[in-house]
C-alpha atoms as a PDB file:
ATOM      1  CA  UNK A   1     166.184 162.385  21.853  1.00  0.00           C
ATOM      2  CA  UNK A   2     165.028 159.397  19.395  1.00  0.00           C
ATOM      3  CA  UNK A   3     166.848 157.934  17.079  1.00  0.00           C
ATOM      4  CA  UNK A   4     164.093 158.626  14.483  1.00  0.00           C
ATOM      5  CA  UNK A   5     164.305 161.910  12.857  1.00  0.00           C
ATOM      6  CA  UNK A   6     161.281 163.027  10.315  1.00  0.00           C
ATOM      7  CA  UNK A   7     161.273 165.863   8.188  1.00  0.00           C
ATOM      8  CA  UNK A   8     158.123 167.832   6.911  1.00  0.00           C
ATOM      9  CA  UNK A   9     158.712 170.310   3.875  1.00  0.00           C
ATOM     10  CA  UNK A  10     157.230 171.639   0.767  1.00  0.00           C
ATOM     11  CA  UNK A  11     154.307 172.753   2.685  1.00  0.00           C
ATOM     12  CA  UNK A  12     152.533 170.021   3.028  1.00  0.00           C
ATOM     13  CA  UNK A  13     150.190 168.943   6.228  1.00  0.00           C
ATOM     14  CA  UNK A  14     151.408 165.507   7.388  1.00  0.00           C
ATOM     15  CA  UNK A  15     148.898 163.484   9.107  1.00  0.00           C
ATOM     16  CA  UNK A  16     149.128 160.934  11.366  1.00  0.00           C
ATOM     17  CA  UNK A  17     145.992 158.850  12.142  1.00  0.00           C
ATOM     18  CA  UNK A  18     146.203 156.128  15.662  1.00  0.00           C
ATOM     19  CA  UNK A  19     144.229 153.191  15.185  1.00  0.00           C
ATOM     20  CA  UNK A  20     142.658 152.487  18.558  1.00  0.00           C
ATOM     21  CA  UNK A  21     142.022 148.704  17.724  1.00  0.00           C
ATOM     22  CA  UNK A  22     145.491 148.569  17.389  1.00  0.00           C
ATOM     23  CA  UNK A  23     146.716 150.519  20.928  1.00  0.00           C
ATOM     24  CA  UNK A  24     147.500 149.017  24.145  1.00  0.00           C
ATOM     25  CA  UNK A  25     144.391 149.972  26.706  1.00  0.00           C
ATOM     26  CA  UNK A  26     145.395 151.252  30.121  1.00  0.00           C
ATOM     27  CA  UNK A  27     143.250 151.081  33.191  1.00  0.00           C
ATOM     28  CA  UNK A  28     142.239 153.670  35.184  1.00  0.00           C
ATOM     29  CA  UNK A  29     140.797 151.954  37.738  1.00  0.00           C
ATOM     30  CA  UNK A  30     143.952 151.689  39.966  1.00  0.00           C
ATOM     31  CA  UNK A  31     146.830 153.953  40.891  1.00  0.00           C
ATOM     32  CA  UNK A  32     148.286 151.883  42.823  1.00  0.00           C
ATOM     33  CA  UNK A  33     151.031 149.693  40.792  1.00  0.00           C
ATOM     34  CA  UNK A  34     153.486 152.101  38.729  1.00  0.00           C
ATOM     35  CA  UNK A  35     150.747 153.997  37.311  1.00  0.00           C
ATOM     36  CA  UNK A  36     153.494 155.818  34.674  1.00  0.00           C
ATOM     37  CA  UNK A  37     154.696 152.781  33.607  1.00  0.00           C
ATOM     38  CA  UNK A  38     153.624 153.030  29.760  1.00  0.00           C
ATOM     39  CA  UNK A  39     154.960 156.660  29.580  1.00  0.00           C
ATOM     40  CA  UNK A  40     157.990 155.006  30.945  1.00  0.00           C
ATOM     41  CA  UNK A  41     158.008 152.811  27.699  1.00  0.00           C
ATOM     42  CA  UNK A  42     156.694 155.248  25.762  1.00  0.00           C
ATOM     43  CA  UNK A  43     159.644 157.699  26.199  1.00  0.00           C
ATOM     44  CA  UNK A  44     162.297 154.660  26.488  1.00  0.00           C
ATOM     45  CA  UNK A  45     164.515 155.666  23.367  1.00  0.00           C
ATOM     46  CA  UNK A  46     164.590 159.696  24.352  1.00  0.00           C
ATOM     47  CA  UNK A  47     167.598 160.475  25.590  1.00  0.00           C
ATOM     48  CA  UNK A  48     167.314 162.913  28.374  1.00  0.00           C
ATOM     49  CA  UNK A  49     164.322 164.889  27.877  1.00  0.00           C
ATOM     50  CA  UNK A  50     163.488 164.720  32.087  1.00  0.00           C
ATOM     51  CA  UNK A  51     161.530 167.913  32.127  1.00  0.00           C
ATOM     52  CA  UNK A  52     159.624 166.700  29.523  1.00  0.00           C
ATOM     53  CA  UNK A  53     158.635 163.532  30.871  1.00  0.00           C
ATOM     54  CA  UNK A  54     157.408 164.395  34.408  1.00  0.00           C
ATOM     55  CA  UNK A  55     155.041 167.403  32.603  1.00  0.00           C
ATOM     56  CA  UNK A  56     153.546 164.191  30.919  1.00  0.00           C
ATOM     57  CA  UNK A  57     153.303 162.431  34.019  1.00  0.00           C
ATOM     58  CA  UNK A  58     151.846 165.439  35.792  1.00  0.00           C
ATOM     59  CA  UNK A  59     149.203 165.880  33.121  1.00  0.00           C
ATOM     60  CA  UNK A  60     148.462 161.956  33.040  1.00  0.00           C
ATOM     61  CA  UNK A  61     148.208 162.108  37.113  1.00  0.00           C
ATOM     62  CA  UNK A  62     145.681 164.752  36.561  1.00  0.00           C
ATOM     63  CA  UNK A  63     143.260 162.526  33.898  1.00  0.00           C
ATOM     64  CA  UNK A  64     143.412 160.081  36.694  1.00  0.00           C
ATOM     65  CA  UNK A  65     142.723 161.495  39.904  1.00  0.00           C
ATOM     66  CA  UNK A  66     140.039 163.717  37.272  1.00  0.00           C
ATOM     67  CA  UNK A  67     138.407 160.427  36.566  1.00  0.00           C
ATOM     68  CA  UNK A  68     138.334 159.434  40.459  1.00  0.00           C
ATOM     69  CA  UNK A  69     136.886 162.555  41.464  1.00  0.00           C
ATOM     70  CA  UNK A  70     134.042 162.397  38.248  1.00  0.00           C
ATOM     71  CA  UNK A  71     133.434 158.650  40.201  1.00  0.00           C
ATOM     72  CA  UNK A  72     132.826 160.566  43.441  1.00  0.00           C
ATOM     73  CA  UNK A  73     130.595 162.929  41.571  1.00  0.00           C
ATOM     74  CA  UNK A  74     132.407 166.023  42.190  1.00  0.00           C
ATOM     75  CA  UNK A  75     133.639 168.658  39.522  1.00  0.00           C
ATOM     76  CA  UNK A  76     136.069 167.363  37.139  1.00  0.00           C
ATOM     77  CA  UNK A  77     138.319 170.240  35.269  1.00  0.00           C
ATOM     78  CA  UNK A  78     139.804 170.145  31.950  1.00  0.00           C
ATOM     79  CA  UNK A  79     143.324 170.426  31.388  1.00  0.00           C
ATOM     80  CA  UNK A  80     144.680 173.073  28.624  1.00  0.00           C
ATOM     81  CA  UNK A  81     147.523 171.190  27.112  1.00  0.00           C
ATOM     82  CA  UNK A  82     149.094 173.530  24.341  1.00  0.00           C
ATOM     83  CA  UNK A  83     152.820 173.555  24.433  1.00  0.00           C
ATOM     84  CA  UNK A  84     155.784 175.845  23.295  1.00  0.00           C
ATOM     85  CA  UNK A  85     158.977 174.157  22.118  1.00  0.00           C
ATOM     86  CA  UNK A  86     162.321 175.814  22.295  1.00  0.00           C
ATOM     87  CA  UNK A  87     165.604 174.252  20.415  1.00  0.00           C
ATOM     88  CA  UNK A  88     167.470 174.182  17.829  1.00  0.00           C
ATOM     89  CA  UNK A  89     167.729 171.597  15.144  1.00  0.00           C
ATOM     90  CA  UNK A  90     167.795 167.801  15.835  1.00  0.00           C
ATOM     91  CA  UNK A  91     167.003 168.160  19.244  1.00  0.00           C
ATOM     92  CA  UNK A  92     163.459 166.578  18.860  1.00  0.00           C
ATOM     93  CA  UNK A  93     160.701 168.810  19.181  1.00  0.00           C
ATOM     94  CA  UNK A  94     158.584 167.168  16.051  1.00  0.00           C
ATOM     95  CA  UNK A  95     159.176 163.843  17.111  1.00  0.00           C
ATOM     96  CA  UNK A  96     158.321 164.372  20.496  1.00  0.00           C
ATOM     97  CA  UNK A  97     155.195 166.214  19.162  1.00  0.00           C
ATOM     98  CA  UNK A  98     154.074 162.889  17.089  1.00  0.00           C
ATOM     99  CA  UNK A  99     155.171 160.592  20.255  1.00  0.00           C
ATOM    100  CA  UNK A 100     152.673 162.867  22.317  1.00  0.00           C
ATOM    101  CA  UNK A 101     149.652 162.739  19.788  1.00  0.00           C
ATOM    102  CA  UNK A 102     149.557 159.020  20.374  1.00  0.00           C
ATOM    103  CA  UNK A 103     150.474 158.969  24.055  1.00  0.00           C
ATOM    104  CA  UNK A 104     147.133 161.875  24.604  1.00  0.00           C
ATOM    105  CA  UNK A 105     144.886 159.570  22.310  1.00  0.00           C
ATOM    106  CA  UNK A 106     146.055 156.399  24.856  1.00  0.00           C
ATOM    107  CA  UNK A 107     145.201 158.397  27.668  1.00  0.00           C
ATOM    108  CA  UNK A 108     141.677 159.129  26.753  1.00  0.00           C
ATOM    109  CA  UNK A 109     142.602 163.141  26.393  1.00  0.00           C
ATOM    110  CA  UNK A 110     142.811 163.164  22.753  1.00  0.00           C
ATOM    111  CA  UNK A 111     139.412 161.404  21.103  1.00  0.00           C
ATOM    112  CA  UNK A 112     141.226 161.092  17.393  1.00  0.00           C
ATOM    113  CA  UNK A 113     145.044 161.105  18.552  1.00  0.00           C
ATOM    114  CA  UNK A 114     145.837 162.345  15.067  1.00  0.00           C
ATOM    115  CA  UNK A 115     149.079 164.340  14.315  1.00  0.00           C
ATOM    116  CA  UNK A 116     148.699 167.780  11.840  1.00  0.00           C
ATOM    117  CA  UNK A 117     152.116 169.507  11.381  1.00  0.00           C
ATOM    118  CA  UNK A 118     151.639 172.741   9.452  1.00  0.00           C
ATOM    119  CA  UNK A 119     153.951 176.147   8.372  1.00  0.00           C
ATOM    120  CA  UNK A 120     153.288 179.478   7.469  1.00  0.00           C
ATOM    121  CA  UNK A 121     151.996 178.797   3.696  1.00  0.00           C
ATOM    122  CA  UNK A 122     148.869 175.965   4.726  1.00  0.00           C
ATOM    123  CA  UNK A 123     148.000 179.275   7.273  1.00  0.00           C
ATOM    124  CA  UNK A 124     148.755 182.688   5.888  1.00  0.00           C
ATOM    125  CA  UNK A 125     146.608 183.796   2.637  1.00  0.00           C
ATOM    126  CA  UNK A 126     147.410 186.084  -0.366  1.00  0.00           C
ATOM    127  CA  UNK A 127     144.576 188.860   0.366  1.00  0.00           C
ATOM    128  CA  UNK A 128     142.468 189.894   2.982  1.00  0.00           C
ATOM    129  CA  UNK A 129     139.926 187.114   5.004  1.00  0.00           C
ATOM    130  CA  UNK A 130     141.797 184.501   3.117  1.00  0.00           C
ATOM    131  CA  UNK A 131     144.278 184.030   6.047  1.00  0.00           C
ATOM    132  CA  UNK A 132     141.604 183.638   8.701  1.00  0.00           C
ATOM    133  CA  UNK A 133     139.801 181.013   6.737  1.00  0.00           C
ATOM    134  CA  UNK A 134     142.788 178.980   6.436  1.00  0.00           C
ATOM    135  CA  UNK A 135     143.615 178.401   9.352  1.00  0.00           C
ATOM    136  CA  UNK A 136     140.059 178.116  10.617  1.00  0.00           C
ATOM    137  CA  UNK A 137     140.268 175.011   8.176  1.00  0.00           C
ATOM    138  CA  UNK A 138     143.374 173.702   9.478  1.00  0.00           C
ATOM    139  CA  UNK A 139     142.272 173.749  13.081  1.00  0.00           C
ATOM    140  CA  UNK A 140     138.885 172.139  12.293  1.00  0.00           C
ATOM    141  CA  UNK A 141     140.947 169.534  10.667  1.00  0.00           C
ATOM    142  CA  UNK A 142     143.364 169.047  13.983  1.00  0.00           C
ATOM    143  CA  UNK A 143     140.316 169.059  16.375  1.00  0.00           C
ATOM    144  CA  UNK A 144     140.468 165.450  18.357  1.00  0.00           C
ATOM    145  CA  UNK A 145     144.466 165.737  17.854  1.00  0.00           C
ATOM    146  CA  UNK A 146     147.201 167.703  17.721  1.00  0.00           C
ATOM    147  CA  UNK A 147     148.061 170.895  15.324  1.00  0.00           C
ATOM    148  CA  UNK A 148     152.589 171.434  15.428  1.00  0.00           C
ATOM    149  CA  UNK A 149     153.345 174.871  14.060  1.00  0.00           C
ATOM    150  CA  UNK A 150     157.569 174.310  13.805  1.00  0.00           C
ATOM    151  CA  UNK A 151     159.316 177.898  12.976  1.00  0.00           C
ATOM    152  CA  UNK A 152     155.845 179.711  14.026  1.00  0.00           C
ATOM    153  CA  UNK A 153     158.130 183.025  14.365  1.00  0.00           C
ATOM    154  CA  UNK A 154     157.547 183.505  10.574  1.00  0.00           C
ATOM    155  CA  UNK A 155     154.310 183.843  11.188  1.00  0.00           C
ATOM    156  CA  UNK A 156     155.324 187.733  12.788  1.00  0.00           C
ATOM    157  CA  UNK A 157     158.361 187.884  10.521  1.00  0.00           C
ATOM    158  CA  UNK A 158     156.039 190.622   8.101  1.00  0.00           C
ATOM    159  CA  UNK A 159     155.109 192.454  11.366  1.00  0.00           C
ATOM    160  CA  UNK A 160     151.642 194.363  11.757  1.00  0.00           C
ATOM    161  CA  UNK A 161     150.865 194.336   8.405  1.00  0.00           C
ATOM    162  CA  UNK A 162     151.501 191.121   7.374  1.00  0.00           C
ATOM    163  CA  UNK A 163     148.640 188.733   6.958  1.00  0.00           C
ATOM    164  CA  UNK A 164     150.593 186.168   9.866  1.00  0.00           C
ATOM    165  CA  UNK A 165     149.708 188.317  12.186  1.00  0.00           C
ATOM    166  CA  UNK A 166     145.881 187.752  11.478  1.00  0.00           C
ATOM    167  CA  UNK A 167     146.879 183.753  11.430  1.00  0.00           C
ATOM    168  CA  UNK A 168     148.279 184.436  15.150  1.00  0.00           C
ATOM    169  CA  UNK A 169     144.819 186.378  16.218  1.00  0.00           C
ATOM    170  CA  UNK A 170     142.678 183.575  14.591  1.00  0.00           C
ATOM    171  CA  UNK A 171     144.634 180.667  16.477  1.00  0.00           C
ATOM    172  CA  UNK A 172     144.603 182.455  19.930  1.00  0.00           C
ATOM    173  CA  UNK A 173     141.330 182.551  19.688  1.00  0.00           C
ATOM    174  CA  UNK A 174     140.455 178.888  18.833  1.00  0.00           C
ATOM    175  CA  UNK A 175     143.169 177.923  21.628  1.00  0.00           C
ATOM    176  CA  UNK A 176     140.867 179.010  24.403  1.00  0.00           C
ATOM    177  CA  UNK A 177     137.655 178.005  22.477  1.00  0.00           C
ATOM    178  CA  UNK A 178     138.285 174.342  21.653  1.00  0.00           C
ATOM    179  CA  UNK A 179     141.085 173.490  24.313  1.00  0.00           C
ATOM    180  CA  UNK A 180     138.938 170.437  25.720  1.00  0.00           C
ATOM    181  CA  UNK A 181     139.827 168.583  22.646  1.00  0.00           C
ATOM    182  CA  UNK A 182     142.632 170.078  21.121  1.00  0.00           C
ATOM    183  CA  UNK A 183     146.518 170.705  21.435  1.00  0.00           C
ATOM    184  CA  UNK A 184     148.549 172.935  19.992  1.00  0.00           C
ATOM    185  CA  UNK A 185     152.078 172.627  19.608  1.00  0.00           C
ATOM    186  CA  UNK A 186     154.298 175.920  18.321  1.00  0.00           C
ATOM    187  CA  UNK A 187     157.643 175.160  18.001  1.00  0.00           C
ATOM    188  CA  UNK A 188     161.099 177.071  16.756  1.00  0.00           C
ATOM    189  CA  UNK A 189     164.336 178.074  17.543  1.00  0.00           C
ATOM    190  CA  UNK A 190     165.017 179.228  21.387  1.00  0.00           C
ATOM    191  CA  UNK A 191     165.867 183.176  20.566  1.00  0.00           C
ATOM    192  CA  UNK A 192     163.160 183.454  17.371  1.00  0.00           C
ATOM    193  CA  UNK A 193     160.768 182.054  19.769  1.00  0.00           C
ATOM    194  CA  UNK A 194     161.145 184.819  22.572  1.00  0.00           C
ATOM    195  CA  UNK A 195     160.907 187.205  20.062  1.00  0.00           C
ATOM    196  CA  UNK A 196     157.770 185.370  18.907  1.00  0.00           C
ATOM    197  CA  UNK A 197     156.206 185.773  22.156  1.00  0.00           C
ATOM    198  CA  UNK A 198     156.614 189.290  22.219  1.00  0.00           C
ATOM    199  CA  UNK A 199     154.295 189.873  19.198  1.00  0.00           C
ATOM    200  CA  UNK A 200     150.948 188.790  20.963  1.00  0.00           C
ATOM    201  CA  UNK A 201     150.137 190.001  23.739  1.00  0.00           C
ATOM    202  CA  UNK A 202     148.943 187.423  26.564  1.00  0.00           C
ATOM    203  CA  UNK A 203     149.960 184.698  23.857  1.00  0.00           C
ATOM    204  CA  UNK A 204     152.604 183.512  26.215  1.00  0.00           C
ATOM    205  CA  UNK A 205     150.372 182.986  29.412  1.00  0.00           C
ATOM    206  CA  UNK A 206     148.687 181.266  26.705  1.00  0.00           C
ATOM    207  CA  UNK A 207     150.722 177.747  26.761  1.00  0.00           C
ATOM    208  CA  UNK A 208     151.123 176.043  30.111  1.00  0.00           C
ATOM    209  CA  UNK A 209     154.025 173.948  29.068  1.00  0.00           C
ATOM    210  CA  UNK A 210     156.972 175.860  27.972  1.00  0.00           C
ATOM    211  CA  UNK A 211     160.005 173.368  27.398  1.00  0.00           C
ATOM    212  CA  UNK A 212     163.348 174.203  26.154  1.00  0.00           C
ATOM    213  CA  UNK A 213     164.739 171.421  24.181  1.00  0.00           C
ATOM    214  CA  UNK A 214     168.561 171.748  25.016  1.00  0.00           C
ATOM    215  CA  UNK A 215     171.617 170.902  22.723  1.00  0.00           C
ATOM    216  CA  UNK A 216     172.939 167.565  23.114  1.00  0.00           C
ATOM    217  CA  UNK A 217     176.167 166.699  25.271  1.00  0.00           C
ATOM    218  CA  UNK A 218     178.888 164.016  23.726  1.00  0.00           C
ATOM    219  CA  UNK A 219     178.009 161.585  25.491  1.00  0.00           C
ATOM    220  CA  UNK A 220     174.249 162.140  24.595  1.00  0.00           C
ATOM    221  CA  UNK A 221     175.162 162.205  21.097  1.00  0.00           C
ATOM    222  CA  UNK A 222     177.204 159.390  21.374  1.00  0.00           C
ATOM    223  CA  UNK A 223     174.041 157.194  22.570  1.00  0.00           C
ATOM    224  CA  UNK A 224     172.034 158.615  20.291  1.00  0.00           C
ATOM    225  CA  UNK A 225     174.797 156.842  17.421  1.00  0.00           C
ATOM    226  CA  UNK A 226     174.791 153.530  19.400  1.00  0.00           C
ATOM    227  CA  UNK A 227     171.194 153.389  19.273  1.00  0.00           C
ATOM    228  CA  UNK A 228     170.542 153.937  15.521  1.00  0.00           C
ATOM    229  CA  UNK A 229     173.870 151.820  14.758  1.00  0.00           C
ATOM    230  CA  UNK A 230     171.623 148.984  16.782  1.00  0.00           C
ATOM    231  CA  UNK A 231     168.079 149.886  14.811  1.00  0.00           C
ATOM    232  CA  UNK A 232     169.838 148.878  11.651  1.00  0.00           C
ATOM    233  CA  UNK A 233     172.245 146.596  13.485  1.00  0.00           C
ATOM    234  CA  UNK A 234     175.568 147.690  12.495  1.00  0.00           C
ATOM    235  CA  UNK A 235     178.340 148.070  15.438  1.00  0.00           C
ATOM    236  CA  UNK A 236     180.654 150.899  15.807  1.00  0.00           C
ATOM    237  CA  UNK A 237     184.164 149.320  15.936  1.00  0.00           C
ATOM    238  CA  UNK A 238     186.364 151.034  18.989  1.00  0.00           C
ATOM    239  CA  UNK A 239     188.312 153.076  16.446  1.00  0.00           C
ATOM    240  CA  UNK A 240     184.522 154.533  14.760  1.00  0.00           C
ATOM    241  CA  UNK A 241     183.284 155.114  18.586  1.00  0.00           C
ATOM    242  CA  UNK A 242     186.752 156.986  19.027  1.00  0.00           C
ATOM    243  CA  UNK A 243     186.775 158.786  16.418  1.00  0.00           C
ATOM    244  CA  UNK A 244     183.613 160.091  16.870  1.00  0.00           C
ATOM    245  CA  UNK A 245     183.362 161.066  20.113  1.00  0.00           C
ATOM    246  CA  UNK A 246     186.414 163.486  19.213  1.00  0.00           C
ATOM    247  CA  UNK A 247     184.118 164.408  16.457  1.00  0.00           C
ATOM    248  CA  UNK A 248     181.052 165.311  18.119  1.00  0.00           C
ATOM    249  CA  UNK A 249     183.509 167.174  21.109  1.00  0.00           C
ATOM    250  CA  UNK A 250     185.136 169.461  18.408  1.00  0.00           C
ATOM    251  CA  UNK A 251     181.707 170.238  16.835  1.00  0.00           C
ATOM    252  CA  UNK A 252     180.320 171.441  19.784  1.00  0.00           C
ATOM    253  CA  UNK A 253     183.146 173.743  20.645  1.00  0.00           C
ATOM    254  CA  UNK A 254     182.692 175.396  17.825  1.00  0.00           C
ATOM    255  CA  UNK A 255     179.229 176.322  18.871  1.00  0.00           C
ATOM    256  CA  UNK A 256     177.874 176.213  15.473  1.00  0.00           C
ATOM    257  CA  UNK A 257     174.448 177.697  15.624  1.00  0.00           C
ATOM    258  CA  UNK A 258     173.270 175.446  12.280  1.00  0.00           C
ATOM    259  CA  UNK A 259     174.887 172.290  14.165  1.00  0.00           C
ATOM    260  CA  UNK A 260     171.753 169.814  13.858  1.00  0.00           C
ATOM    261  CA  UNK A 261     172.227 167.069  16.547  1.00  0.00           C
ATOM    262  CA  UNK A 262     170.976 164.036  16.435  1.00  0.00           C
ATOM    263  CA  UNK A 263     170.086 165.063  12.739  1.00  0.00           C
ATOM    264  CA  UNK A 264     174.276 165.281  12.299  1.00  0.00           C
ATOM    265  CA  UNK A 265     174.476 161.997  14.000  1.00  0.00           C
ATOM    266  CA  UNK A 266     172.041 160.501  11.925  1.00  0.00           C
ATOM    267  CA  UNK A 267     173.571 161.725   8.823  1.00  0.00           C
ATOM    268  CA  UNK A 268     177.078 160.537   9.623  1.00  0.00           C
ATOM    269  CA  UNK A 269     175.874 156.929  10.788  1.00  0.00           C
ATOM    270  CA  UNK A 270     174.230 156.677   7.158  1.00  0.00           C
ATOM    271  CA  UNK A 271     176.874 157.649   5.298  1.00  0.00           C
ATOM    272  CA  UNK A 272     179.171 155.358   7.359  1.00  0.00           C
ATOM    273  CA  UNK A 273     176.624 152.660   6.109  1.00  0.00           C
ATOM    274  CA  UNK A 274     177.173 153.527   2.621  1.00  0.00           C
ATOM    275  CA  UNK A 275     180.997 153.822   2.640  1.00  0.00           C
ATOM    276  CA  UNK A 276     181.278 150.689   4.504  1.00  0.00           C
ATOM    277  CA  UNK A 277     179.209 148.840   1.583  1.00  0.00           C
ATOM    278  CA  UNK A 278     181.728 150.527  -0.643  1.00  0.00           C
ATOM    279  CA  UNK A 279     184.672 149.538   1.066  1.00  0.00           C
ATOM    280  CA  UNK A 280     182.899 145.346   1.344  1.00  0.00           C
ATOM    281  CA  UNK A 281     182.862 145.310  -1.928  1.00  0.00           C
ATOM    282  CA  UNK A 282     186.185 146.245  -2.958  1.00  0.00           C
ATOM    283  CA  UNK A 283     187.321 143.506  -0.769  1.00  0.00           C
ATOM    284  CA  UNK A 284     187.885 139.739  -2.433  1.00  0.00           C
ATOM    285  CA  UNK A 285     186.000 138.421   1.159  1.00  0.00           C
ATOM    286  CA  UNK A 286     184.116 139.218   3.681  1.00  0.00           C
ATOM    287  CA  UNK A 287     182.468 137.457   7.124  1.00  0.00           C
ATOM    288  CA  UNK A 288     179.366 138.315   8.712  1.00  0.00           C
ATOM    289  CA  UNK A 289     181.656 140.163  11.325  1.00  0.00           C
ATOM    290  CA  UNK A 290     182.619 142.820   8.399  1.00  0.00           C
ATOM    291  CA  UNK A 291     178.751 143.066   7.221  1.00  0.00           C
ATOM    292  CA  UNK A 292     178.254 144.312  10.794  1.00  0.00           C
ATOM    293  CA  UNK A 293     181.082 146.525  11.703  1.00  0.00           C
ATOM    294  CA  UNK A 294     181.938 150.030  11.001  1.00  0.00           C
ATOM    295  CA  UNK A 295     185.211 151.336  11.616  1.00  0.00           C
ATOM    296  CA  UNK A 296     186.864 154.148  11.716  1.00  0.00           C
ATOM    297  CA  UNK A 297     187.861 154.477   8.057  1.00  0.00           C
ATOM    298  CA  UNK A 298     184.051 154.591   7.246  1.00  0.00           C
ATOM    299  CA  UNK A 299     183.399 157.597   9.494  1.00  0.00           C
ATOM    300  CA  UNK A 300     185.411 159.533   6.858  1.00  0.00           C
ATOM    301  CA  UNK A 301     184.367 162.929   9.157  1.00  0.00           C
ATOM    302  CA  UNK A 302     187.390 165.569   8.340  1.00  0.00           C
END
């Protein structure tokens, strides 16, 4: 997981443009000396996430021993990239889908690299042809990037007479059409999405990379807090790190299905920030020590 969370509501398409003046070049001359490395870096602030990173690597080995074999002169094939996320919230399936829009456009797989996240209302229409045309229009917009689709299981929640289920025929169709230059990401939560799969059929065969994104353990959690404590560089005193370890360890006993992850992390390391500014300046003093430390008293998590 990253310590960066983004939302995207209202229905609005967020994009994301790279800047390929501004992007570290990679060679792909030589495979010789740690040819992963960058995806290494890339991926350096997920926590856990292994599965993930060795599909990249797979599909990265691929582009390279591709671009040998093109040298060589024989047949080069093209690698179908669309993905299926499975997890539940604040486990970091949009900001893994952002990471990978830039990390495709480094590699040379992506020409544009830009990011398109979409839902439901930028897809489905209000009468008939409306819903085809759509999302024809978002897909010519994503082409040269990638096109996320979080909660796509409401786009089968009308069933067969809904107009969502015209948006699924109309993207299956540009998925094997324009998959040279062109990922799509559909992502939800683990059960919705198995149902989702159900409602088209061949749409799962569809998606060579299935990953489940899997709840976070404590201790996960717990460097997930560290690391966005650092980013804004506050320290969690012993009693805070206590205190919310037991936290995080009752909170996932209680198997909440709505718990949010590193999106409840994130939200209880902010507030911590604002009830420790609170508590500084009821205080007559304070040293550079206090302007850095949160203790336990800020947690306030009961």
């Amino acid at each position: 997981m990253v310590a960066q969370v983004q939302g995207y509501k209202n229905g609005k398409i967020n994009i994301i443009l790279q800047d390929r003046s501004k992007i570290e070049t990679h060679s792909v001359q030589s495979i010789d000396s740690s040819p992963f490395k960058h995806i290494d870096h890339e991926f350096a602030s997920f926590v856990g996430m292994k599965t993930l990173k060795k599909s990249i690597k797979e599909v990265y080995a691929n582009y390279l021993i591709n671009e040998k074999r093109k040298d060589m002169g024989l047949r080069d094939s093209k690698q179908v990239l669309h993905m299926l996320f499975k997890g539940n919230p604040g486990t970091g399936k949009t900001t893994v889908a952002r990471k990978l829009a830039k990390i495709y456009y480094d590699m040379n797989i992506l020409s544009k690299g830009h990011f398109i996240e979409a839902e439901r209302a930028d897809l489905v229409g209000e009468y008939i042809g409306q819903t085809a045309q759509k999302t024809r229009a978002i897909i010519q917009k994503a082409m040269g990037g990638i096109l996320f689709i979080d909660e796509a299981y409401s786009l089968a929640r009308g069933g067969e007479k809904d107009f969502g289920k015209e948006a699924i025929d109309t993207i299956v169709k540009h998925m094997e059409d324009n998959h040279d230059d062109f990922v799509l990401i559909l992502a939800g939560y683990p059960y919705e999405m198995d149902r989702f799969l159900t409602f088209n059929p061949g749409l799962e065969s569809r998606f060579p990379f299935i990953l489940d994104f899997d709840d976070y353990e404590v201790g996960q959690l717990m460097e997930i807090a560290h690391r966005m404590a650092d980013e804004r560089e506050y320290k969690l005193s012993r009693e805070a790190e206590w205190e919310l370890r037991n936290h995080l360890f009752k909170k996932l006993n209680e198997k909440t299905r709505n718990f949010s992850n590193a999106r409840y992390v994130r939200n209880v390391i902010e507030r911590a920030i604002r009830l420790q500014a609170v508590r500084l300046l009821s205080q007559s003093s304070y040293t550079n020590k206090d302007l850095v430390l949160l203790t336990g008293s800020d947690l306030q998590l009961e």
